[in-house]
Protein backbone atom coordinates (compact mmCIF):
# COMPACT_ATOMS: atom_id res chain seq x y z
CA UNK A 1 -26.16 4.80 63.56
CA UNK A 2 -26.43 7.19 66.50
CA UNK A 3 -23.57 10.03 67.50
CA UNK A 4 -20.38 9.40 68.28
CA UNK A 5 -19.78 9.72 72.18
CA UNK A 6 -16.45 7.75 72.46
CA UNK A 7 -13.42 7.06 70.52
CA UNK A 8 -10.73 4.71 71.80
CA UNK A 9 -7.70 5.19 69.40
CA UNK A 10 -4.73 2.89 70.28
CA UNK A 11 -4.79 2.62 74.38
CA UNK A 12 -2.08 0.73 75.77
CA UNK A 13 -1.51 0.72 79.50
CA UNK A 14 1.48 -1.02 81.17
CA UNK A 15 2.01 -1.62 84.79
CA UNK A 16 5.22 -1.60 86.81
CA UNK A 17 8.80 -0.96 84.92
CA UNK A 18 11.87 -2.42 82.97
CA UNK A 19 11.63 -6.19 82.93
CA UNK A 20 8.17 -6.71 84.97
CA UNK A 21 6.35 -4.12 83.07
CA UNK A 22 3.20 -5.99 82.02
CA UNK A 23 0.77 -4.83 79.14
CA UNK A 24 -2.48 -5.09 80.08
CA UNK A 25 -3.86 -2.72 76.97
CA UNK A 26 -2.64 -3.80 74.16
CA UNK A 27 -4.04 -1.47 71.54
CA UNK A 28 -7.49 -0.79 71.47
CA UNK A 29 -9.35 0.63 68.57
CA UNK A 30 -13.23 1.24 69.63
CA UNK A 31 -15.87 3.73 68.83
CA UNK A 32 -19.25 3.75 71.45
CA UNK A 33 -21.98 5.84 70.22
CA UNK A 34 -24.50 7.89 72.01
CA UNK A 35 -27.79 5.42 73.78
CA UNK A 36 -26.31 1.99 73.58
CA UNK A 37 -25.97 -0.38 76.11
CA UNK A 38 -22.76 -2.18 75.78
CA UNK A 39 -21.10 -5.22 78.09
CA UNK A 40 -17.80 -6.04 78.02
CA UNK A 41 -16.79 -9.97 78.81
CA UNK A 42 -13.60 -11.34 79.09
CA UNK A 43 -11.40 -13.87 81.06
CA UNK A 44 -10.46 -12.76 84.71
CA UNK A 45 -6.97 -10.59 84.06
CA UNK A 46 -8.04 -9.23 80.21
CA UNK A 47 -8.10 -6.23 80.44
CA UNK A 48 -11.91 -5.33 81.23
CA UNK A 49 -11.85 -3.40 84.12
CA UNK A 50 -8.45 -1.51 83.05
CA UNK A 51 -10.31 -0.09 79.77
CA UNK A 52 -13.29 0.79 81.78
CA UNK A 53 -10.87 2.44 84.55
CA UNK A 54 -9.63 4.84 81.59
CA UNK A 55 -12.99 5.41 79.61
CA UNK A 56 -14.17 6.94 83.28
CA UNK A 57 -10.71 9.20 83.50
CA UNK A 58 -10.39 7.15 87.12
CA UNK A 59 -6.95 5.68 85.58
CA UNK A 60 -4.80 7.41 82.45
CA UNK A 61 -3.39 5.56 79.44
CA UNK A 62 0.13 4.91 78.97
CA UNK A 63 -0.42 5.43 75.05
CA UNK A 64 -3.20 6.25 72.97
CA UNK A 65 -6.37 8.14 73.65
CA UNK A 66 -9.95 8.36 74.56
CA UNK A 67 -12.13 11.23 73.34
CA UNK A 68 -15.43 11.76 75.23
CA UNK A 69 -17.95 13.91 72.96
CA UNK A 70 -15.10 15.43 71.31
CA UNK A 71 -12.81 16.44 74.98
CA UNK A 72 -9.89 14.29 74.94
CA UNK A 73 -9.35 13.12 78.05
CA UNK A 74 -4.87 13.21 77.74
CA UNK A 75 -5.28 16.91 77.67
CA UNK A 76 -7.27 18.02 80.97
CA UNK A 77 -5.18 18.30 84.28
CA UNK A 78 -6.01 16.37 87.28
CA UNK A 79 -8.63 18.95 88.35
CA UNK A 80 -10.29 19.05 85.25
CA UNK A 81 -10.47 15.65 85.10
CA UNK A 82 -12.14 15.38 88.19
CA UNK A 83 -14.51 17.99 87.56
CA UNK A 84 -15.11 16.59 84.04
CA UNK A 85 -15.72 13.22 85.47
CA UNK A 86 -18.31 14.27 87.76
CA UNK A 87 -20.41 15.52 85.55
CA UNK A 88 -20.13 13.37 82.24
CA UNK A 89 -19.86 9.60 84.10
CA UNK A 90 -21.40 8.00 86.73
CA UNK A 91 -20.30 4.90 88.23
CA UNK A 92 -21.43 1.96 89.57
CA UNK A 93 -19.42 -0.84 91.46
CA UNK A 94 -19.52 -4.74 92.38
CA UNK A 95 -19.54 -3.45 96.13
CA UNK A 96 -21.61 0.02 96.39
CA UNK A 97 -19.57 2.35 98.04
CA UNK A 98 -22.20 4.10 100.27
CA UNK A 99 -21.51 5.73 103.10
CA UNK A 100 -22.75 3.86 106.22
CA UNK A 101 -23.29 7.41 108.33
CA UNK A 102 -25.23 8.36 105.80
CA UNK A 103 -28.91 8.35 104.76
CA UNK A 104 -29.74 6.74 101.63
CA UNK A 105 -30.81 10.08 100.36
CA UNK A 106 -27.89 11.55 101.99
CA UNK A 107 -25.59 9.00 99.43
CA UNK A 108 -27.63 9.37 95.98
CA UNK A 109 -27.14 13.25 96.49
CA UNK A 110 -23.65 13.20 97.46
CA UNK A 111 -22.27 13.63 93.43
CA UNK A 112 -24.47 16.72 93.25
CA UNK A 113 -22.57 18.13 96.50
CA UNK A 114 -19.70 17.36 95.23
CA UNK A 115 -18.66 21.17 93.96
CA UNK A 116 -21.10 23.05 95.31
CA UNK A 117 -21.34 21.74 99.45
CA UNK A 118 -25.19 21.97 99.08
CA UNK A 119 -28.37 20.25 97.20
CA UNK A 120 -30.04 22.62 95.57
CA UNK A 121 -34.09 22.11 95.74
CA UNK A 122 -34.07 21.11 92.12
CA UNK A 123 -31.53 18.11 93.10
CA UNK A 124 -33.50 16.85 96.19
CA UNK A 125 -36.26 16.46 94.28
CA UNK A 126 -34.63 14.22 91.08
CA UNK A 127 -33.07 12.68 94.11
CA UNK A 128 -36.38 11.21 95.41
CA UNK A 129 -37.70 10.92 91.74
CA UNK A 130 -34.65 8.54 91.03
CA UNK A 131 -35.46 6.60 94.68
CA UNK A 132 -39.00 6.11 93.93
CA UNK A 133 -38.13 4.77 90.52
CA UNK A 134 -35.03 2.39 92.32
CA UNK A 135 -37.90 0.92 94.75
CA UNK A 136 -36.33 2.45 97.62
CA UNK A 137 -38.54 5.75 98.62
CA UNK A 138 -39.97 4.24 101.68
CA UNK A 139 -35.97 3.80 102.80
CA UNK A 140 -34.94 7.63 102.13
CA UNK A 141 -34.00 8.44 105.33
CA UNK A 142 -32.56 4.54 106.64
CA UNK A 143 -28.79 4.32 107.08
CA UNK A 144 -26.90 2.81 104.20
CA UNK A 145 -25.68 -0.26 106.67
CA UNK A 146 -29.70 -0.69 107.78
CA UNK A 147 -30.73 -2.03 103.96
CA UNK A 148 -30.08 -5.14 102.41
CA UNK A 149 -27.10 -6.07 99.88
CA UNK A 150 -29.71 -5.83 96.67
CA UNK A 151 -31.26 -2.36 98.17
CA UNK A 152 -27.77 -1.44 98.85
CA UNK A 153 -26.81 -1.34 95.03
CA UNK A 154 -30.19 -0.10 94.03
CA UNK A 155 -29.58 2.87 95.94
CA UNK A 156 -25.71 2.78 93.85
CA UNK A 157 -27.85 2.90 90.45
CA UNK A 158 -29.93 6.22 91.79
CA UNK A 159 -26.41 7.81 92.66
CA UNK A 160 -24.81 7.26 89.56
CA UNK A 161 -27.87 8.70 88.09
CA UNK A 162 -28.13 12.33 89.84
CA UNK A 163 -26.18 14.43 87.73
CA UNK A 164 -27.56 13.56 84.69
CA UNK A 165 -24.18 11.51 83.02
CA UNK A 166 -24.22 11.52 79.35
CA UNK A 167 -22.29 7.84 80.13
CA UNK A 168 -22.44 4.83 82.85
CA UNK A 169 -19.86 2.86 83.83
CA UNK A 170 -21.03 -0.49 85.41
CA UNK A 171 -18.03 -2.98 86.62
CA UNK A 172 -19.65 -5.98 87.87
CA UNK A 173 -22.57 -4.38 89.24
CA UNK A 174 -24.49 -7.45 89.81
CA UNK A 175 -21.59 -9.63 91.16
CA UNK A 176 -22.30 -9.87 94.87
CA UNK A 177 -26.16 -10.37 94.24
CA UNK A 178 -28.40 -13.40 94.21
CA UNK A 179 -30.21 -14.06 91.16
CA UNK A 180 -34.17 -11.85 92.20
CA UNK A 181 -32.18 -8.83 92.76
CA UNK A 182 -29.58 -9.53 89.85
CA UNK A 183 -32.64 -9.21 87.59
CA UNK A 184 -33.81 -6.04 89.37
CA UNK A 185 -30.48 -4.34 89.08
CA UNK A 186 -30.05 -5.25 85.65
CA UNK A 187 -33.49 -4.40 84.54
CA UNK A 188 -32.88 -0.76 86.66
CA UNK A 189 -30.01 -0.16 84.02
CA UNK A 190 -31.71 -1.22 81.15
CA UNK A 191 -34.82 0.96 81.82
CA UNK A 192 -32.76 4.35 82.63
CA UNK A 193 -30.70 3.54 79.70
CA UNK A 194 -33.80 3.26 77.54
CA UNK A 195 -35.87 6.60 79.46
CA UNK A 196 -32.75 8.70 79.59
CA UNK A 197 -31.21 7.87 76.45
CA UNK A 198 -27.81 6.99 78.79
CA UNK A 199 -25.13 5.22 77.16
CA UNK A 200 -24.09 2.05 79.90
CA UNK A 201 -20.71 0.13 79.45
CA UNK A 202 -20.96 -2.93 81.63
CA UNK A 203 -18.36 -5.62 82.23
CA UNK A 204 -19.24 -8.62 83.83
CA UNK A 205 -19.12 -12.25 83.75
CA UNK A 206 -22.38 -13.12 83.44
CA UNK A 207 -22.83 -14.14 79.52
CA UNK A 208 -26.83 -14.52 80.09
CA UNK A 209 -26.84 -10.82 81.28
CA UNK A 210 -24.34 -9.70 78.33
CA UNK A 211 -26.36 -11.10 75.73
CA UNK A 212 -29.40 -8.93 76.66
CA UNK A 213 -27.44 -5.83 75.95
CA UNK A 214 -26.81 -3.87 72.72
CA UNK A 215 -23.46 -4.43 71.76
CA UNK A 216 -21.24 -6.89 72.86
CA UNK A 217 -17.49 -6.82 73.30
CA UNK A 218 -14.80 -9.73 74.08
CA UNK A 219 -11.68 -8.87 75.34
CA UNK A 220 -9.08 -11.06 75.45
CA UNK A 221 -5.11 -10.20 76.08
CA UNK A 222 -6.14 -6.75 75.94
CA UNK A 223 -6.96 -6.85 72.45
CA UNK A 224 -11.08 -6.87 71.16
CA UNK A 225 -11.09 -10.00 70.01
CA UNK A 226 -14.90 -9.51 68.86
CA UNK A 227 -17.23 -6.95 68.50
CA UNK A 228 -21.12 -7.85 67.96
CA UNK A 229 -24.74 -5.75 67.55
CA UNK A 230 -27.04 -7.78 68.82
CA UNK A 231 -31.15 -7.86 68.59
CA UNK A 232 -32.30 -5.72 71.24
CA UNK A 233 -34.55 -6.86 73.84
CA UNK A 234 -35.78 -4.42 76.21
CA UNK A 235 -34.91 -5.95 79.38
């Protein structure tokens, strides 16, 4: 089995208060380990996106707690949160979150800026390594609004790729696309996952998808109701 990278002991989370406080987390017990490629599925309102919200230190727990190659993530302050998150997880989204007056470049290098104001020569250049492997050198310097929808989220995989994450958090990152560049996008994570040795936690709806990955986990009432290694299969 490979290394530990994260250990989910007990995570509840509960929205609102007194009598309308709902538990979305009701529990959860889960270790990931270091490489895999692991898709979460689940029922609309299970809990999916909450656990991956926590797991990337974008939302906090109301009980229980996530370690991250041994930091747990209860103890760090907002700042070092955010710093901690920058450089440990990258994320990718159902919509892609670039900046339309920016350069497609400009976008996959903006996590690298993030601390520092600057790219560094040594970033630029993974930066257009990680386009040309996305598809998208020869649209380096278009706006983000100019490209299409499936070029648009290719350009979200090269981002979440530039500083190196140990981890990848996907959430729905092939909802909005036709089935061509659902393939591509999906093949994308599988081969960085595979070169880079990235772990990728994916939710999404699309069992087909889910049951090329790793691992698979159902959620259901914020509880794992299964947990499954499957045969791998490249892409």
């Amino acid at each position: 089995m490979a290394d530990q990278l994260i250990k989910i002991t007990d995570l509840v989370k509960d929205y609102g208060e007194g009598a309308i406080r709902t538990r979305v987390l009701q529990g959860i017990n889960m270790e990931l380990h270091c490489g895999e490629f692991t898709s979460l599925i689940g029922a609309s309102g299970s809990g999916k996106s909450t656990l991956l919200n926590i797991i990337g230190a974008l939302d906090r727990p109301t009980g229980g707690t996530v370690m991250i190659d041994g930091t747990d993530l209860s103890r760090l302050d907002d700042d070092e949160l955010a710093l901690f998150r920058n450089r440990t997880i990258g994320f990718i989204f159902q919509f892609h979150f670039l900046l339309p007056q920016f350069t497609v470049l400009e976008n996959v290098l903006i996590p690298a800026m993030i601390y520092d104001g600057f790219a560094t020569p040594a970033m630029e250049k993974r930066a257009l390594e990680l386009l040309e492997r996305v598809g998208l050198s020869h649209r380096r310097d278009s706006r983000a609004n100019a490209i299409s929808g499936g070029e648009q989220q290719r350009a979200a995989v090269a981002r979440a790729l530039i500083n190196q994450p140990r981890i990848i958090l996907a959430d729905e990152p092939t909802g909005n696309l036709d089935s061509a560049n659902t393939e591509l996008v999906f093949s994308l994570l599988r081969e960085m996952n595979g070169q880079y040795c990235t772990s990728m936690i994916m939710v999404t709806h699309d069992r087909k998808l889910a049951d090329r990955s790793d691992r698979l986990v159902e959620i259901s009432d914020g509880r794992v109701l299964s947990d499954t290694y499957l045969e791998k299969s490249g892409g």
